[in-house]
Protein backbone atom coordinates (compact mmCIF):
# COMPACT_ATOMS: atom_id res chain seq x y z
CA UNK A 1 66.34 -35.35 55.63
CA UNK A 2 65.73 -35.33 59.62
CA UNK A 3 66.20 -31.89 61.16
CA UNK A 4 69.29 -33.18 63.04
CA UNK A 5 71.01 -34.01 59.96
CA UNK A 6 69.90 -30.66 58.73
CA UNK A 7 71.20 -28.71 61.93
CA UNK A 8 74.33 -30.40 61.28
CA UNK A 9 75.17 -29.78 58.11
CA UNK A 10 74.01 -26.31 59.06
CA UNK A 11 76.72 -26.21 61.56
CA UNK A 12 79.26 -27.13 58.87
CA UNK A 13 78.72 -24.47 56.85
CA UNK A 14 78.70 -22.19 59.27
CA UNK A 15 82.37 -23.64 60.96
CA UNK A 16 83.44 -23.96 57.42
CA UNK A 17 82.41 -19.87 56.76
CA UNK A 18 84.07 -19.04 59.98
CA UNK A 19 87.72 -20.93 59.43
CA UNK A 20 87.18 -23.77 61.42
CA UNK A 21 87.74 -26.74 59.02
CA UNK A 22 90.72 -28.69 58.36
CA UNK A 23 91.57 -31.48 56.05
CA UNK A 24 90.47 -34.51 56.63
CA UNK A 25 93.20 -37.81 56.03
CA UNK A 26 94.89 -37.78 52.08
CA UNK A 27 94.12 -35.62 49.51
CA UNK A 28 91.83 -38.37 47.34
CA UNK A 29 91.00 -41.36 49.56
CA UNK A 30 88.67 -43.38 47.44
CA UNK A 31 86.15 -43.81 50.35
CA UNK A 32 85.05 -42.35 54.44
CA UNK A 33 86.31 -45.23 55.39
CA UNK A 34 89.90 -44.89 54.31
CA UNK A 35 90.01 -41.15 55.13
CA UNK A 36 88.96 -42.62 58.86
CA UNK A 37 91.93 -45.35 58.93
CA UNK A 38 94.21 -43.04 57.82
CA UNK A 39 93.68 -40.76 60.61
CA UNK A 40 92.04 -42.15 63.74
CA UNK A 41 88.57 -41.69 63.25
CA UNK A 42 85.14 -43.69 63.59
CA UNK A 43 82.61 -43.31 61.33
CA UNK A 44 79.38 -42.82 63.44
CA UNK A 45 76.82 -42.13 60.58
CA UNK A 46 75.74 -40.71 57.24
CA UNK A 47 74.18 -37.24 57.76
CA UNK A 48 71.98 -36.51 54.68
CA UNK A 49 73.21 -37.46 51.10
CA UNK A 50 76.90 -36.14 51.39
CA UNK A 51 78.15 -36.10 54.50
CA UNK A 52 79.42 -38.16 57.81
CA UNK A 53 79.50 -37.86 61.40
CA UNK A 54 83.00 -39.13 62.67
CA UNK A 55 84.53 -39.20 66.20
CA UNK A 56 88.25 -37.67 65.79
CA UNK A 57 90.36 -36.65 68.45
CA UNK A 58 88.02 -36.97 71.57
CA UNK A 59 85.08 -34.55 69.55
CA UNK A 60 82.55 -34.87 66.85
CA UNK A 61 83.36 -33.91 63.17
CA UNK A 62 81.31 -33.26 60.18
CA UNK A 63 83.09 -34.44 56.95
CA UNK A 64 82.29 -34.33 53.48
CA UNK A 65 84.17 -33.81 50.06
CA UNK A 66 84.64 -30.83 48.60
CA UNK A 67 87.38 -32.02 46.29
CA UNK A 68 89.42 -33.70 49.10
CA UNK A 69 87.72 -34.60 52.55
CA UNK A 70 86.91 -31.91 54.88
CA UNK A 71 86.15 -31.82 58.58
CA UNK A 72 84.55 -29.46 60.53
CA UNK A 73 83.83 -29.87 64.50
CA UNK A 74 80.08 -29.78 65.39
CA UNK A 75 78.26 -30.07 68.55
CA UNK A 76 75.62 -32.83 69.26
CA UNK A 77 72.90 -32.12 71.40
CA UNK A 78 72.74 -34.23 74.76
């Protein structure tokens, strides 16, 4: 795993620890890319084995499943 995708998923624990997630499209979307029609968002990229970068509402979001999708904002470096 690069140490981007590590920082990342660093920062959504973290976000997640401190309140900041919210669900992320239906409860049980069979795939990211249904959970990202459903509510607006671009997939950008996987980040490591079990999660992915999306663009949602003008900001970057970690999601991942943790029985239901769950997004978290993160900041990319410029």
């Amino acid at each position: 795993m690069h140490q981007r995708d590590n920082e990342l998923i660093e920062q959504f624990k973290n976000g997640n620890r401190a309140g900041y997630g919210t669900g992320f499209g239906e409860e049980d979307p069979q795939d990211i890319e249904d959970a990202c029609d459903e509510v607006g968002a671009t997939l950008i990229e996987r980040v490591g084995h079990d999660h992915h970068l999306v663009s949602w509402n003008g900001r970057a979001w970690l999601v991942a499943d943790v029985n239901g999708w769950w997004a978290v904002p993160v900041e990319m470096e410029r």
